[in-house]
Protein backbone atom coordinates (compact mmCIF):
# COMPACT_ATOMS: atom_id res chain seq x y z
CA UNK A 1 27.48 23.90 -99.23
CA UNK A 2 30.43 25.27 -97.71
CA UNK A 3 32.49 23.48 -94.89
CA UNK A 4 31.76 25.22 -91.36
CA UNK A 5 34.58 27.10 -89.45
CA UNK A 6 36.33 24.51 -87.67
CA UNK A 7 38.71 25.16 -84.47
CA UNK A 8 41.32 22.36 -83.95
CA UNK A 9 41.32 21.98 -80.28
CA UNK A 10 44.01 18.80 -80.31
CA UNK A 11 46.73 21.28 -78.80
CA UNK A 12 44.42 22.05 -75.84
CA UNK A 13 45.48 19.29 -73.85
CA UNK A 14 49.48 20.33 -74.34
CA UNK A 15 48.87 23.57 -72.04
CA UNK A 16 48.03 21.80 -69.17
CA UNK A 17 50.45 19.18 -69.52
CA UNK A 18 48.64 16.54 -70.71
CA UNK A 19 50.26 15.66 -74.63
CA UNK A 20 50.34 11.95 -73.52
CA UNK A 21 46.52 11.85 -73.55
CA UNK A 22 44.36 10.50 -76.40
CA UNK A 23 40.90 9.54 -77.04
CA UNK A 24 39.85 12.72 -75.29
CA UNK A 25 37.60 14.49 -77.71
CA UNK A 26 35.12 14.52 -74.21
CA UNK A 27 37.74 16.11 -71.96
CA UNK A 28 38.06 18.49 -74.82
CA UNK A 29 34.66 19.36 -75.52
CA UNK A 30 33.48 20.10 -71.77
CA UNK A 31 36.35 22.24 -71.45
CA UNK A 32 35.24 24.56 -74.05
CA UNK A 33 32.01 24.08 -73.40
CA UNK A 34 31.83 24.94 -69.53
CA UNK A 35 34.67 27.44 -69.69
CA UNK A 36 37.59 25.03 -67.22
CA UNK A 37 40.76 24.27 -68.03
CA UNK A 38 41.94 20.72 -69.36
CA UNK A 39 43.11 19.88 -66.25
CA UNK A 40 39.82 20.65 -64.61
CA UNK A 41 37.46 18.71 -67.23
CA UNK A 42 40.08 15.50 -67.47
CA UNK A 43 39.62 15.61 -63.59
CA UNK A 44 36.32 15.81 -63.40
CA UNK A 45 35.65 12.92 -66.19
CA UNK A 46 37.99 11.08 -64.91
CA UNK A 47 35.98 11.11 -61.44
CA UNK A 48 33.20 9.86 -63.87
CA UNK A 49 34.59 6.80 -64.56
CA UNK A 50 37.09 7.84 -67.92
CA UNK A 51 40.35 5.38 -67.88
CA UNK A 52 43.56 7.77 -69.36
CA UNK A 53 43.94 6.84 -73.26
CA UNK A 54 40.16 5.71 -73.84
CA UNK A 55 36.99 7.36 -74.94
CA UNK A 56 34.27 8.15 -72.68
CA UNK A 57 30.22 8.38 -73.62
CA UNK A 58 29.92 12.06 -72.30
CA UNK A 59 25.99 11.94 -72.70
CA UNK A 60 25.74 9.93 -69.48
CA UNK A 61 27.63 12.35 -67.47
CA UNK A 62 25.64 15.40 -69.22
CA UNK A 63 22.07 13.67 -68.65
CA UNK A 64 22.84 13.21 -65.00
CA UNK A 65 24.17 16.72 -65.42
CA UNK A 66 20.73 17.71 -66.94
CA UNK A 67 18.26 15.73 -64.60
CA UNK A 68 20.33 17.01 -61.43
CA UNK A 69 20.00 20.80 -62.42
CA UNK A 70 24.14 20.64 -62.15
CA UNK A 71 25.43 24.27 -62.34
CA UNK A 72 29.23 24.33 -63.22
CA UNK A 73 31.07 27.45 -63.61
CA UNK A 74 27.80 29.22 -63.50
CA UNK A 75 26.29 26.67 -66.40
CA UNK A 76 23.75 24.45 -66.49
CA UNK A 77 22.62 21.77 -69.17
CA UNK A 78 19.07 23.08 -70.04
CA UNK A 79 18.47 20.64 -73.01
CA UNK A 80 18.59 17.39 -74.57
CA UNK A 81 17.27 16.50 -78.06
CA UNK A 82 17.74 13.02 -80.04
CA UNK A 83 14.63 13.17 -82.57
CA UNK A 84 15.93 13.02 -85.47
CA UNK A 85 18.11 10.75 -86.16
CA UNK A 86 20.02 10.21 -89.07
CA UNK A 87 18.44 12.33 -90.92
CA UNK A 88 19.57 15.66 -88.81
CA UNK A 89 23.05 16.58 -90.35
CA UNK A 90 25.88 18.83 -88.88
CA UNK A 91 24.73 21.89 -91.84
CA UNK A 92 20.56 21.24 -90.25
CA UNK A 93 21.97 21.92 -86.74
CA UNK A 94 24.22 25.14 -88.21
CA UNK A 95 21.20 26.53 -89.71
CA UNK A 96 18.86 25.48 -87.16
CA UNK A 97 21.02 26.91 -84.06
CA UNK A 98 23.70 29.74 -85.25
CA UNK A 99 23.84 31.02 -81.47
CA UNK A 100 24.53 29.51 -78.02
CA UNK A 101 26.49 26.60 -76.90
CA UNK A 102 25.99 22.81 -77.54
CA UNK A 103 28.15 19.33 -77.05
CA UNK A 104 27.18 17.93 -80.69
CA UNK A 105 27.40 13.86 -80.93
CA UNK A 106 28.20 12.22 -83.35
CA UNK A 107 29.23 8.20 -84.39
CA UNK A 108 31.94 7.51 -82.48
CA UNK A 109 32.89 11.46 -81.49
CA UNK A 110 31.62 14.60 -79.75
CA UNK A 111 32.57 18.26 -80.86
CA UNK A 112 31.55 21.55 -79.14
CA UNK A 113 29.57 23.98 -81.79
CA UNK A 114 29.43 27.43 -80.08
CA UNK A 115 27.96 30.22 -82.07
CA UNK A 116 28.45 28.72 -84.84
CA UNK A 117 31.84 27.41 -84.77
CA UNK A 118 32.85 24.16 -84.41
CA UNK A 119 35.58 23.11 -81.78
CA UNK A 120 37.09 20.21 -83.06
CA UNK A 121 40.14 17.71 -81.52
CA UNK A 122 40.08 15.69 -84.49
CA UNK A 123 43.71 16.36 -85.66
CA UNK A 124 43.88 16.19 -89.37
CA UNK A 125 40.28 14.88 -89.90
CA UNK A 126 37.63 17.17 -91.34
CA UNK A 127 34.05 17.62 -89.99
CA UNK A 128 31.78 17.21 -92.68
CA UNK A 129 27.99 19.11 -93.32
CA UNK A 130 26.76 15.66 -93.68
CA UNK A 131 27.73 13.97 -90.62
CA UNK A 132 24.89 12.49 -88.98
CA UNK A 133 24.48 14.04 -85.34
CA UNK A 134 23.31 11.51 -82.93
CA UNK A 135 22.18 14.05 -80.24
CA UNK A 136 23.34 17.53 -78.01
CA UNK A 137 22.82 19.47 -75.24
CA UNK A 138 22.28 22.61 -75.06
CA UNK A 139 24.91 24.38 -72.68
CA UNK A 140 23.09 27.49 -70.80
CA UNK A 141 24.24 30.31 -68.51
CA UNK A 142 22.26 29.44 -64.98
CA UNK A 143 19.31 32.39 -64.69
């Protein structure tokens, strides 16, 4: 099968000011994925309880998210799945959900797929069709 279209998202960060920062794949991801700029998303996850440098489990802050009917920029996190586990591969979700918006997680990482593309800040390392997701959330406009 043929790799998925990967965007590299690692210069994101540099815009706003913030090329000291690492371990941010979560910053990353809900800045793509709610439409804000770095600055906004490392603010707001940083509020959360993210220390600068580290990693951050981003499916806490996007089940409160969920369970609290959130809206943020004018979306809302409508869905949560984590049935399948390791079984449900990045190439399943592809074919399983070519449209919309969804914060993807895998071991150790999270990614933002949107339409089909995935938004990556893994600098150098590629996203494979086998890599295991661990769960997502769907990313909605609010109706």
């Amino acid at each position: 099968m043929e790799s998925p279209p990967v965007i590299h998202t690692h210069r994101y960060r540099e815009v706003d000011g913030f090329d000291y920062e690492s371990n941010d794949c979560t910053v990353i991801v809900f800045q793509v994925a709610f439409g804000v700029t770095y600055k906004q998303a490392h603010a707001l996850i940083k509020f959360a309880g993210r220390k600068r440098g580290d990693g951050f489990q981003l499916g806490t802050l996007l089940d409160i998210l969920h369970e609290q009917e959130y809206v943020l920029q004018g979306k809302v996190v409508t869905r949560w799945e984590n049935k399948w586990g390791k079984k449900y591969r990045i190439s399943d979700f592809l074919r399983d959900h070519p449209q919309g918006t969804y914060i993807v997680g895998v071991r150790a990482h999270v990614m933002c797929i949107k339409d089909g593309v995935i938004y990556d800040s893994n600098e150098g390392k590629a996203i494979k069709n086998d890599h295991c997701i661990v769960y997502f959330h769907e990313i909605q406009d609010k109706i």
